[in-house]
N, C-alpha and C. Protein backbone atom coordinates (compact mmCIF):
# COMPACT_ATOMS: atom_id res chain seq x y z
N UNK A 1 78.40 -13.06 7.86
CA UNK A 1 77.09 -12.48 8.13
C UNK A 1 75.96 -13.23 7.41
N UNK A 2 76.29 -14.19 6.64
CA UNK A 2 75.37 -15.15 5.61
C UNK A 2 74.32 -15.59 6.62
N UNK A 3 75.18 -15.96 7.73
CA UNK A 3 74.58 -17.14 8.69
C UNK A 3 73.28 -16.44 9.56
N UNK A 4 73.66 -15.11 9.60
CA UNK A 4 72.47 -13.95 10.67
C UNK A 4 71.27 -13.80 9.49
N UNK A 5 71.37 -14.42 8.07
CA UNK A 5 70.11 -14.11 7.88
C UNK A 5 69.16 -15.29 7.38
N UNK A 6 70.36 -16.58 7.86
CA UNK A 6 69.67 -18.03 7.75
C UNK A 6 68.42 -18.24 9.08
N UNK A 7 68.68 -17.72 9.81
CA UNK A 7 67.92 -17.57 11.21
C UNK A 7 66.91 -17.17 11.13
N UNK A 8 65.95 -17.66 11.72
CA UNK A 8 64.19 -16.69 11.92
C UNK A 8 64.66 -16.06 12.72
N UNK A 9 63.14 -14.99 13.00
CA UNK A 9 63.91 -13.74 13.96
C UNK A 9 63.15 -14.54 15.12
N UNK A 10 62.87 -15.28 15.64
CA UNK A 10 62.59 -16.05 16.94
C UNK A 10 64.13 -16.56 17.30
N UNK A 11 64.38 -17.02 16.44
CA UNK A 11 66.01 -18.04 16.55
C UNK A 11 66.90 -17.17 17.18
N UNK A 12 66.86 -15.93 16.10
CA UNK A 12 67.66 -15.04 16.24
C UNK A 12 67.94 -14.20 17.95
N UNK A 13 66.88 -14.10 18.22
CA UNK A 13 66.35 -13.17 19.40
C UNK A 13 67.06 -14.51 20.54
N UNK A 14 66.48 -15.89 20.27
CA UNK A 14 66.93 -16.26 21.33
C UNK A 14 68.51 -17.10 21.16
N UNK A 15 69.23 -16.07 19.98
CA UNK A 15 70.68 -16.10 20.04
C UNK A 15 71.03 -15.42 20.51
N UNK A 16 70.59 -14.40 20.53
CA UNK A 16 70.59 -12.66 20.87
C UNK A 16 70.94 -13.06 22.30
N UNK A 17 70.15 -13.80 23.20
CA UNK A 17 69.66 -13.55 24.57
C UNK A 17 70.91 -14.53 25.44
N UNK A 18 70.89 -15.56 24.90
CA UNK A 18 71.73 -16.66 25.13
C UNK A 18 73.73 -15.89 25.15
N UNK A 19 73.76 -15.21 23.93
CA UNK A 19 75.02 -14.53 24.02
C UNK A 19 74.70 -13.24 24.88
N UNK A 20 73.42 -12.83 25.09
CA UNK A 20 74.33 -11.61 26.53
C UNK A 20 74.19 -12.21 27.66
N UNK A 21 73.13 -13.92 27.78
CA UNK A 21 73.55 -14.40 29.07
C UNK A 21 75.02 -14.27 29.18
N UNK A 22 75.90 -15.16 28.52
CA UNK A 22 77.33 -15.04 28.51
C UNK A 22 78.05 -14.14 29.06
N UNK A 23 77.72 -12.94 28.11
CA UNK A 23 78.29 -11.61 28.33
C UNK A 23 78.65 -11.33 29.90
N UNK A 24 76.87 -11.27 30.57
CA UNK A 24 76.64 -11.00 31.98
C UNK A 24 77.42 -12.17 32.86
N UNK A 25 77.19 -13.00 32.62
CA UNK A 25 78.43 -14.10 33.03
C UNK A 25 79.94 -13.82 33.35
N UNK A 26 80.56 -13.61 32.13
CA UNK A 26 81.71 -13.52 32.14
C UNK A 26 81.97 -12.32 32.41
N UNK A 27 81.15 -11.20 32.25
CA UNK A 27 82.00 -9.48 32.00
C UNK A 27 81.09 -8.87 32.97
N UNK A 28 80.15 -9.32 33.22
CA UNK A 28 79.36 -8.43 33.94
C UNK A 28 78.14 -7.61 33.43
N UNK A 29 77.17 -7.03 33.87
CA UNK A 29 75.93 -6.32 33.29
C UNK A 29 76.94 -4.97 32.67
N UNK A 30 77.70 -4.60 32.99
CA UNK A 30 78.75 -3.02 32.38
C UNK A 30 79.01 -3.03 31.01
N UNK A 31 79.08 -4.36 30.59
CA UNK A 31 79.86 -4.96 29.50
C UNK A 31 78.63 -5.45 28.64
N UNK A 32 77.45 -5.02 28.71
CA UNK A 32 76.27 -5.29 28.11
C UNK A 32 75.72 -4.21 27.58
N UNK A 33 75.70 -4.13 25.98
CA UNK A 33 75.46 -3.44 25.48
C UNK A 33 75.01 -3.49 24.30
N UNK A 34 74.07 -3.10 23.17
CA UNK A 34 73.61 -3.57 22.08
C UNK A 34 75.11 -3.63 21.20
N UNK A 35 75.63 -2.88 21.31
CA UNK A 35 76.99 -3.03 20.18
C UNK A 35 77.74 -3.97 20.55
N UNK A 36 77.97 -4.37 21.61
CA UNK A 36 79.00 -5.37 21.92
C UNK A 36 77.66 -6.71 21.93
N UNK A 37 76.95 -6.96 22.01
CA UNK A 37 75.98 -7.84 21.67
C UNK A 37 76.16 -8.30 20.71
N UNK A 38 75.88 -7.57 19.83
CA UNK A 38 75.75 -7.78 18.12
C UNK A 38 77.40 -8.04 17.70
N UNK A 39 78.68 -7.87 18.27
CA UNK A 39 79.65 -8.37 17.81
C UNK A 39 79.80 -9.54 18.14
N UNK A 40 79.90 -9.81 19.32
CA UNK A 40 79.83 -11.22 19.84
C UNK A 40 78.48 -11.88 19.25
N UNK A 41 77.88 -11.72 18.71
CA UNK A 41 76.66 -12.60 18.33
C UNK A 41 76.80 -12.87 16.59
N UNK A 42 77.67 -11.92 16.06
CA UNK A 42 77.92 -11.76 14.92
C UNK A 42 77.21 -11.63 13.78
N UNK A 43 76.44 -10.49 14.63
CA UNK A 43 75.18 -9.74 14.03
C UNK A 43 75.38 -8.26 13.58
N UNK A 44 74.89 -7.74 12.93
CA UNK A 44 75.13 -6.39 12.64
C UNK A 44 74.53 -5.52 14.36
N UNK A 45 74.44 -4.34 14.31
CA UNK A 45 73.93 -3.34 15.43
C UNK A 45 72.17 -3.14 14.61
N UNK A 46 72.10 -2.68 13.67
CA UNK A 46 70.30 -3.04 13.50
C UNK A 46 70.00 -3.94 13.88
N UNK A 47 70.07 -5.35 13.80
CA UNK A 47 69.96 -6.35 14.06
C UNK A 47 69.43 -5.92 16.00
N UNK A 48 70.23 -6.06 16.38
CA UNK A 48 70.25 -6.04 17.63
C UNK A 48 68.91 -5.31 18.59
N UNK A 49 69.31 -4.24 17.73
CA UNK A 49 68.32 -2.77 18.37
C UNK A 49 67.30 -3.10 17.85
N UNK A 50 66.81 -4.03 16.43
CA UNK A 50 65.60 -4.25 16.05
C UNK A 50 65.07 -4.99 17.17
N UNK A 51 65.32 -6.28 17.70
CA UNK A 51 64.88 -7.01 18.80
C UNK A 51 64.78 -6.38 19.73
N UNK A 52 65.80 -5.38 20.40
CA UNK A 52 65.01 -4.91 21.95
C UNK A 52 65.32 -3.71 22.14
N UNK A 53 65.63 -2.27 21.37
CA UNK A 53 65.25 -1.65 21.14
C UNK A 53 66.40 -0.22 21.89
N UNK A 54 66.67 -0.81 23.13
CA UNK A 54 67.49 -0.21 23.83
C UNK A 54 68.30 -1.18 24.92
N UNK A 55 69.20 -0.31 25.48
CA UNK A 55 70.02 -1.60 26.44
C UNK A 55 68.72 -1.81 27.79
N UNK A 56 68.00 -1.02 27.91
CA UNK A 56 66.78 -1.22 28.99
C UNK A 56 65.85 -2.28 28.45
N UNK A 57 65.69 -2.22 26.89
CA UNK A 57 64.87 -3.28 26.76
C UNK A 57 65.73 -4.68 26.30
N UNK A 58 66.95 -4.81 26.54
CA UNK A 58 67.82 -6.08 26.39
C UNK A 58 67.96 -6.24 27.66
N UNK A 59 67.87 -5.69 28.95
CA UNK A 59 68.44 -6.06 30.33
C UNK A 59 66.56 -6.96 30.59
N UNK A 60 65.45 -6.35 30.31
CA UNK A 60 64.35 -6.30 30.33
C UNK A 60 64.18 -7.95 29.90
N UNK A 61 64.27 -8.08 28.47
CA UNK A 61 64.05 -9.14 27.79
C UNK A 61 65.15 -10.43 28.61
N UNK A 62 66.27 -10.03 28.86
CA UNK A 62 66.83 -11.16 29.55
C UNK A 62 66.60 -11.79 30.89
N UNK A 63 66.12 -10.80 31.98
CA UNK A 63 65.15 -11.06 33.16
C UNK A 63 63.96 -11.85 32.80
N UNK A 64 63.38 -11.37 31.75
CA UNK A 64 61.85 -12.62 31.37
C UNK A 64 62.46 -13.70 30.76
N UNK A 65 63.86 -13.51 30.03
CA UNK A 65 63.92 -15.18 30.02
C UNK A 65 63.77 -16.16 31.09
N UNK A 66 64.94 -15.57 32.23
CA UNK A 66 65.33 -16.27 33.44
C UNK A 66 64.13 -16.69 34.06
N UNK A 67 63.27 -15.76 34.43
CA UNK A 67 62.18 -15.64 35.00
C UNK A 67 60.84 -16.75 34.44
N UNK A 68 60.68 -16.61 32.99
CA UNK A 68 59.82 -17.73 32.54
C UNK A 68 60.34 -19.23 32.48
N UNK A 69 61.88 -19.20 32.25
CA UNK A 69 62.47 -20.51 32.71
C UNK A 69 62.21 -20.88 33.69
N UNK A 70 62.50 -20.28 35.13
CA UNK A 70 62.02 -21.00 36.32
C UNK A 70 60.96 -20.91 36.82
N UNK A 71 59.85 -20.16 35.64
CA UNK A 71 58.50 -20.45 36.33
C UNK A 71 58.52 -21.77 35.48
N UNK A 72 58.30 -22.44 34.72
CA UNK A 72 58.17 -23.41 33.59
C UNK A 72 58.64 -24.72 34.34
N UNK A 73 59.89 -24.97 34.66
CA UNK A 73 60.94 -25.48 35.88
C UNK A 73 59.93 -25.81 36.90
N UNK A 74 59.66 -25.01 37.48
CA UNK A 74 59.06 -25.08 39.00
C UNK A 74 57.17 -25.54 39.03
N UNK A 75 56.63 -24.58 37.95
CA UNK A 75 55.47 -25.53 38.00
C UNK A 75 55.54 -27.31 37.43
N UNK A 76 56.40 -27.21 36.84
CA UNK A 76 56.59 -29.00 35.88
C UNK A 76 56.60 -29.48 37.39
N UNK A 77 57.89 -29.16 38.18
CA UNK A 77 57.96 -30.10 39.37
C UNK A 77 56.65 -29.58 40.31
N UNK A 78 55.91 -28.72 40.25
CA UNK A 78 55.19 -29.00 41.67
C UNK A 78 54.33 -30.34 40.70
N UNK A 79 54.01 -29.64 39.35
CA UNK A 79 52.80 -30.73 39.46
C UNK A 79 53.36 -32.11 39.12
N UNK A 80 54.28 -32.42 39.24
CA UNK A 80 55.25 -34.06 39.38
C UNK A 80 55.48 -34.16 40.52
N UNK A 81 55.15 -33.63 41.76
CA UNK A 81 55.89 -34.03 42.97
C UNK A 81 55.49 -33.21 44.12
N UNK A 82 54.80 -32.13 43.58
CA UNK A 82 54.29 -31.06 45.15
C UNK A 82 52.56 -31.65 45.71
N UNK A 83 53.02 -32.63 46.30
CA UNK A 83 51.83 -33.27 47.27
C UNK A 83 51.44 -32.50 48.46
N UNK A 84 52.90 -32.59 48.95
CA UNK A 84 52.66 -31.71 50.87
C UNK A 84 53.13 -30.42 50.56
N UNK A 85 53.10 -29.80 51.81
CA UNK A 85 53.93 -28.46 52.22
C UNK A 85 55.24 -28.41 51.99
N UNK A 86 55.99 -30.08 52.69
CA UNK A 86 57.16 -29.47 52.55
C UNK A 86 57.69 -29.73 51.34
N UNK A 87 56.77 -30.33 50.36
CA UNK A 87 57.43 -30.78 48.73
C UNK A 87 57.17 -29.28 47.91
N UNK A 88 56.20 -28.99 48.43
CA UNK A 88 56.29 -27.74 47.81
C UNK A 88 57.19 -26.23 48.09
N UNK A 89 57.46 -26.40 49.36
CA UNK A 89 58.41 -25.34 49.73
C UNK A 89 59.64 -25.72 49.43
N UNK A 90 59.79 -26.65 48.92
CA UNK A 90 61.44 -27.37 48.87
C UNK A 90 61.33 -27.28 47.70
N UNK A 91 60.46 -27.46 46.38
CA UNK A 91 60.13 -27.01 44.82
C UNK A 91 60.70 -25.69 44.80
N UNK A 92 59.70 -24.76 45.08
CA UNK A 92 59.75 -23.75 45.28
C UNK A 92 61.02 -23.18 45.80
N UNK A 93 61.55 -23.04 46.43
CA UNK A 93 62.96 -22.64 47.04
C UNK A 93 63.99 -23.46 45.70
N UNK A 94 64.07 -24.40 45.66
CA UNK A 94 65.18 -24.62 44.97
C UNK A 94 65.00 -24.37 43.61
N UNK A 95 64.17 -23.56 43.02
CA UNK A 95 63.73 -22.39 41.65
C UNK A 95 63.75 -21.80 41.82
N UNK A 96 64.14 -21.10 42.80
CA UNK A 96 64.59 -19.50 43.02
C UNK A 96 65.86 -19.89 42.76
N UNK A 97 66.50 -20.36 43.87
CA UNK A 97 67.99 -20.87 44.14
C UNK A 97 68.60 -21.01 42.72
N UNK A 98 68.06 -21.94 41.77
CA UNK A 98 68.69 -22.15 40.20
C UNK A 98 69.02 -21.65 39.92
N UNK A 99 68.08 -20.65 39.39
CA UNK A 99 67.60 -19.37 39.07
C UNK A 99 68.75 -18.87 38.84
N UNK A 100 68.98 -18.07 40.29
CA UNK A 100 70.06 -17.32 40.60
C UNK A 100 71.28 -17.64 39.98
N UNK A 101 71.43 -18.82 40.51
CA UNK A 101 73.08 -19.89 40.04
C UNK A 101 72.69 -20.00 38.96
N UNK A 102 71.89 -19.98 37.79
CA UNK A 102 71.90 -20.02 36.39
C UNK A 102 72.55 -18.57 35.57
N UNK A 103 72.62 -18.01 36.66
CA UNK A 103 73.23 -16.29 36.35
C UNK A 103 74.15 -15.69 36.80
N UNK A 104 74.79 -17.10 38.18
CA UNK A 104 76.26 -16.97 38.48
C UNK A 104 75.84 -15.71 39.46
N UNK A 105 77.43 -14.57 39.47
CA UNK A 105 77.74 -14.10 40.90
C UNK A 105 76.10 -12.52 40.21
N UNK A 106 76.22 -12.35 39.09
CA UNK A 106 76.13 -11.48 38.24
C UNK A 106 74.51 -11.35 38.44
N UNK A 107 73.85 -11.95 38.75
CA UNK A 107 71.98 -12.21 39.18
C UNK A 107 71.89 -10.77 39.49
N UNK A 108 73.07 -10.37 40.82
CA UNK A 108 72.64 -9.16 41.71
C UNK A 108 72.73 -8.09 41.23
N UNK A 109 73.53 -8.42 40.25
CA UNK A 109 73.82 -6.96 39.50
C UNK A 109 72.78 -6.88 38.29
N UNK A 110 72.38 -7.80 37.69
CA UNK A 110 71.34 -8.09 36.86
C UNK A 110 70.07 -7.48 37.00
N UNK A 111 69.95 -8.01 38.58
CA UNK A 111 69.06 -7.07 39.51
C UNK A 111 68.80 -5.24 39.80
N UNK A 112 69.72 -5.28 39.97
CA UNK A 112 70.38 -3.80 40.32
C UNK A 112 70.27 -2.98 39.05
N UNK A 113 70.70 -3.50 38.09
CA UNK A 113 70.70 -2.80 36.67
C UNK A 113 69.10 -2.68 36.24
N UNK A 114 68.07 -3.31 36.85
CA UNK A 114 66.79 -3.20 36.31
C UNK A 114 66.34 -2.06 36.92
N UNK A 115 66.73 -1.62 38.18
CA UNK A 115 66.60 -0.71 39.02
C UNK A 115 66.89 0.70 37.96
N UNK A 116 67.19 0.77 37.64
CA UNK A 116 68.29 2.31 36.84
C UNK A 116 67.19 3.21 36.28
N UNK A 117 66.25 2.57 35.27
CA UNK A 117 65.58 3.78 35.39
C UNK A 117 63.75 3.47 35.51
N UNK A 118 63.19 4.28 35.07
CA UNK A 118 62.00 3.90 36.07
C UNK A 118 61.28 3.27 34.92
N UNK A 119 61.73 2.73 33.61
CA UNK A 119 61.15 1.76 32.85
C UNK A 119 61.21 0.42 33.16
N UNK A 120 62.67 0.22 33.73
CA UNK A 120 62.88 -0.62 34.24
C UNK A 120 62.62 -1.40 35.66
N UNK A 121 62.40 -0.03 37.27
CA UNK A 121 62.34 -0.41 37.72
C UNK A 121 60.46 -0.48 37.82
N UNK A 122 59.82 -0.49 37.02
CA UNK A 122 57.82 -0.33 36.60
C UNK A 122 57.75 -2.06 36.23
N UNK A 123 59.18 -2.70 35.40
CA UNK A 123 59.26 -3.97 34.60
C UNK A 123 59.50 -4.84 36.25
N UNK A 124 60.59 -4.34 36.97
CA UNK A 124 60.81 -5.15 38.08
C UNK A 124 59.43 -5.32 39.07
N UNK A 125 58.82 -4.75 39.52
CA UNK A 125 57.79 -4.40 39.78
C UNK A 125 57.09 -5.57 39.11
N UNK A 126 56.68 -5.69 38.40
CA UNK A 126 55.67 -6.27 37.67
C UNK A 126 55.90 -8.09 38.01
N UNK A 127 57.20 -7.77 37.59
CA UNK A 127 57.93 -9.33 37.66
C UNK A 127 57.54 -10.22 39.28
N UNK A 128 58.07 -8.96 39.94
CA UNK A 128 57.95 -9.27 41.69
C UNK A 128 56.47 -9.11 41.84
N UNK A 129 55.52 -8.99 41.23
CA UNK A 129 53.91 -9.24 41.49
C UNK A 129 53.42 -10.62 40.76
N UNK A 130 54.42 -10.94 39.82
CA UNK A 130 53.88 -12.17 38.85
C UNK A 130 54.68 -13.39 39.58
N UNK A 131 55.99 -13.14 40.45
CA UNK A 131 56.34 -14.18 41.71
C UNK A 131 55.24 -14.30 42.69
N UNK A 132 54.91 -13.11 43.09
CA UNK A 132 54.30 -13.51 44.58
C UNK A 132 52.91 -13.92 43.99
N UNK A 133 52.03 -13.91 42.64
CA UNK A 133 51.26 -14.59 42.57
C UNK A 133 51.71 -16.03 42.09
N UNK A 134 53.04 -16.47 41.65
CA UNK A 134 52.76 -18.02 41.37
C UNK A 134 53.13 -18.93 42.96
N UNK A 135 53.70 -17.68 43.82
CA UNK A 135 54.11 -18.08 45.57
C UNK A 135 52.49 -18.47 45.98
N UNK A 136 51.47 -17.51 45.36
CA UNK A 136 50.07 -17.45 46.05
C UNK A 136 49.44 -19.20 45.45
N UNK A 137 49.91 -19.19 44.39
CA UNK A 137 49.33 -20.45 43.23
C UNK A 137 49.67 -21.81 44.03
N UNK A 138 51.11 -21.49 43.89
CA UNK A 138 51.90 -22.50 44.03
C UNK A 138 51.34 -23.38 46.00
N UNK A 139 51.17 -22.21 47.20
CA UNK A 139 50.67 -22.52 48.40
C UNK A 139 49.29 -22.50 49.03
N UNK A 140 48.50 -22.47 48.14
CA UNK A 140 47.12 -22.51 47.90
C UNK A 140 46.27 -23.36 48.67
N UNK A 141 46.68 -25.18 48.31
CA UNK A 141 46.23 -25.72 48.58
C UNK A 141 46.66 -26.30 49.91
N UNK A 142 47.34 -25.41 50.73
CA UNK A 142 48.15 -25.47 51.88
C UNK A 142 47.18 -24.68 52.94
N UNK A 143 46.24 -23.66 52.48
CA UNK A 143 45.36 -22.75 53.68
C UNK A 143 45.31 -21.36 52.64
N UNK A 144 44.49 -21.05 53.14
CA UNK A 144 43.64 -19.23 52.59
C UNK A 144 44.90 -18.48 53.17
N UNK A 145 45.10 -18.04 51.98
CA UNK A 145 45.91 -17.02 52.45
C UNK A 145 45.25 -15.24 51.71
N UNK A 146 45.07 -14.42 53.45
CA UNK A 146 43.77 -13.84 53.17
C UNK A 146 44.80 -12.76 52.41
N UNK A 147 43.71 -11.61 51.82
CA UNK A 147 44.20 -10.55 50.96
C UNK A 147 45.24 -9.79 51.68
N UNK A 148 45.07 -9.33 52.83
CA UNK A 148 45.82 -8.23 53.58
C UNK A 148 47.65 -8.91 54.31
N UNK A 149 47.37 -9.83 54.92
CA UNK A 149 47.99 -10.05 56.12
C UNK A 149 48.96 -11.37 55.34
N UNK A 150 47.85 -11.89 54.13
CA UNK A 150 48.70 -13.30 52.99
C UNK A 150 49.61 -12.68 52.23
N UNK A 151 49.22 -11.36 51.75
CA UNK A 151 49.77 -11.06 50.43
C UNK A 151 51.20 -10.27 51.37
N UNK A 152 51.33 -9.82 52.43
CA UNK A 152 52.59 -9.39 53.46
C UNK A 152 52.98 -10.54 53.39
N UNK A 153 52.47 -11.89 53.94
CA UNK A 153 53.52 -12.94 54.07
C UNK A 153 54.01 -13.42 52.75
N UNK A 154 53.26 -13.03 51.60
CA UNK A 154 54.21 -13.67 50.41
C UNK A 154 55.30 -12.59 50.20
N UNK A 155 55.06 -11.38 50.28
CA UNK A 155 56.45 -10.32 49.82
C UNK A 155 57.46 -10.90 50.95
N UNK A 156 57.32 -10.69 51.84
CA UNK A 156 58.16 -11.31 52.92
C UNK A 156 59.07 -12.87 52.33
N UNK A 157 58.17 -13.75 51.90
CA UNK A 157 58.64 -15.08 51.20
C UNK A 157 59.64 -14.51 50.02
N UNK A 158 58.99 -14.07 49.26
CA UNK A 158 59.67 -13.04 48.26
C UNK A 158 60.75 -12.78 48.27
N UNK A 159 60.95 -11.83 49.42
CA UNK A 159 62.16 -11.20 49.83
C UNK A 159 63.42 -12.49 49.96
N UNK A 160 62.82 -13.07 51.17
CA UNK A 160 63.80 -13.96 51.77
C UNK A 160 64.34 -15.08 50.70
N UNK A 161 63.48 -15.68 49.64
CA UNK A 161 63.67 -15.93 48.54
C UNK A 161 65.00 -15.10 47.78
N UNK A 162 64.89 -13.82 47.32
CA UNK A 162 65.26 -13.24 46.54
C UNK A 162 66.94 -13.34 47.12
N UNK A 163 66.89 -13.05 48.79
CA UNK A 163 67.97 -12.91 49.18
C UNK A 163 68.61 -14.22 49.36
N UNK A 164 68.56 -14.91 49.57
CA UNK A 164 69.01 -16.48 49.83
C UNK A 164 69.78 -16.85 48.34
N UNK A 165 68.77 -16.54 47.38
CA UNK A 165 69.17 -16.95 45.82
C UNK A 165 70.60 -16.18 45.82
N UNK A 166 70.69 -14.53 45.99
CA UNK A 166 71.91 -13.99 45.75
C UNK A 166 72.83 -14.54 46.63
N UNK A 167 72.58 -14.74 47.63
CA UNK A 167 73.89 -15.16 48.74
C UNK A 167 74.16 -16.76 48.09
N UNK A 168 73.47 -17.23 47.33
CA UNK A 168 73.84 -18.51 46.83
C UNK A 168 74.71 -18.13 44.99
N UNK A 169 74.42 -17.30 44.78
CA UNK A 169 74.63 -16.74 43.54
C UNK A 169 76.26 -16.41 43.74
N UNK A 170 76.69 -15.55 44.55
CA UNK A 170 77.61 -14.74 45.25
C UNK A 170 78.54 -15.57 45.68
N UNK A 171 77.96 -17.51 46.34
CA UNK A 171 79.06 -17.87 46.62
C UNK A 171 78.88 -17.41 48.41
N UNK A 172 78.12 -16.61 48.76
CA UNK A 172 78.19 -16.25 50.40
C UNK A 172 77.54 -17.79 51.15
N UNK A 173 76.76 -18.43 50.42
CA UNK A 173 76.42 -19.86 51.22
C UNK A 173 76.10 -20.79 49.66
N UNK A 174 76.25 -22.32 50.19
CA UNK A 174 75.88 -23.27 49.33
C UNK A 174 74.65 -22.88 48.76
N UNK A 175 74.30 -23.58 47.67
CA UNK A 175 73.34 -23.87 46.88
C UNK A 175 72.55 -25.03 47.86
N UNK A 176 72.58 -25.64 47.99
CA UNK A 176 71.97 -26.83 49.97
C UNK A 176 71.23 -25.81 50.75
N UNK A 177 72.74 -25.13 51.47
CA UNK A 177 71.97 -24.05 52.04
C UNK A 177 71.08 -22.97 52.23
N UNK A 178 71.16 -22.63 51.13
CA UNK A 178 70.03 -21.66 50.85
C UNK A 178 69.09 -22.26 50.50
N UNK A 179 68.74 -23.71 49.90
CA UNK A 179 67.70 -23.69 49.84
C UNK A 179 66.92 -24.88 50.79
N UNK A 180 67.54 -25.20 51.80
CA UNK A 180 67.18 -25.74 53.02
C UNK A 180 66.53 -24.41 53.74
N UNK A 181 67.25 -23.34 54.10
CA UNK A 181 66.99 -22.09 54.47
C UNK A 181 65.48 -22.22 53.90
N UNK A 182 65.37 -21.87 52.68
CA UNK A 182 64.34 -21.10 52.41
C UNK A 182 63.29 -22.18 52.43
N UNK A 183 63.37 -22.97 52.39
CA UNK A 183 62.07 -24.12 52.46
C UNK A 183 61.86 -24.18 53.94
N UNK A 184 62.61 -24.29 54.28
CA UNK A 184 62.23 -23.59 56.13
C UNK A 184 61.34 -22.76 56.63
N UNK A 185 61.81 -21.82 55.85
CA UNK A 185 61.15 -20.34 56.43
C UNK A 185 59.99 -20.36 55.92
N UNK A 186 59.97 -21.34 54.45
CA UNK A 186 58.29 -21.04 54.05
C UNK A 186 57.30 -21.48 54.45
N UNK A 187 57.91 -22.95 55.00
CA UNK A 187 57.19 -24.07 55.85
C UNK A 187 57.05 -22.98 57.00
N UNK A 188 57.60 -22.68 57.85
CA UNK A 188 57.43 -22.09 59.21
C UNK A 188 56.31 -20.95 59.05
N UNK A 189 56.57 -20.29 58.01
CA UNK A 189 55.60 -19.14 57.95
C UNK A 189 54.09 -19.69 57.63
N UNK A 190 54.70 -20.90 56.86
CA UNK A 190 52.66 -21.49 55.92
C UNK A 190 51.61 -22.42 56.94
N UNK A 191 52.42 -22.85 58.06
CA UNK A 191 52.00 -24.23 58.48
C UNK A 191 51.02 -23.44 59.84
């Protein structure tokens, strides 16, 4: 236990996060829990609960990792390489796609578990408004996309996004495929 208090609590937190990626990996979101966290991390249980407080705010905190990773990811490449439409829908799609496959079959359930209670599903919410504005960012310089009829076609992008990533997550189609798919559909819908 020497070693849990050589750590800043930044370090710490993103040891914290890194071992319940794992967890969710290998065992599943069921198997995620502040106590079993903190053993496998080889941390005490204060420890644990000090950083996120409850298992809602550890399912919470691990979604904004994923989530600020592939926003971080995806803007680096548009602004290295998103010239046209289709460089950008092909950016775009294959950062969702990662994404997903960075979280294995387990994304959906990852998903699903944010759903549970309404702290969580207020956090999902939020997340899926801070996508469809970097969808709005990111296709901008492609045509106006007006308030009413734009902001339907980005949930729609959204969606088809969201679903493509799990069926690539799941193993139901390639990592290619889905994100040929979805650079498709975004092109078709933007152009």
């Amino acid at each position: 236990m020497s070693a849990a208090k050589r750590m800043s609590k930044e370090e710490r937190r993103q040891q914290l996060l890194e071992t319940a990626s794992d967890i969710v990996r290998a065992e599943g979101t069921e198997a995620l829990t502040l106590g079993y966290l903190a053993e496998r991390a080889g941390v005490t249980k204060p420890i644990a609960y000090e950083h996120f407080g409850t298992r809602a705010g550890l399912l919470i905190a691990l979604y904004k990792e994923l989530d600020e990773r592939q926003n971080r990811v995806m803007r680096a490449a548009l602004e290295a390489n998103g010239k046209t439409l289709e460089d950008v829908a092909r950016i775009v799609s294959a950062a969702y796609v990662d994404c997903a496959l960075t979280m294995g079959p387990e994304f959906g359930a990852l998903s699903a578990a944010l759903s549970a209670t309404e702290e969580m599903e207020d956090f999902r919410q939020s997340v899926r408004d801070s996508c469809i504005a970097e969808l709005k960012k990111a296709f901008a310089p492609f045509g106006k996309l007006s308030r009413g009829e734009g902001h339907a076609l980005l949930e729609g992008l959204f969606g088809a996004a969201e679903s493509l990533s799990q069926a690539a997550a799941s193993g139901r189609t390639s990592r290619a495929q889905a994100v040929s798919a979805l650079s498709r559909i975004m092109q078709g819908a933007l152009e």
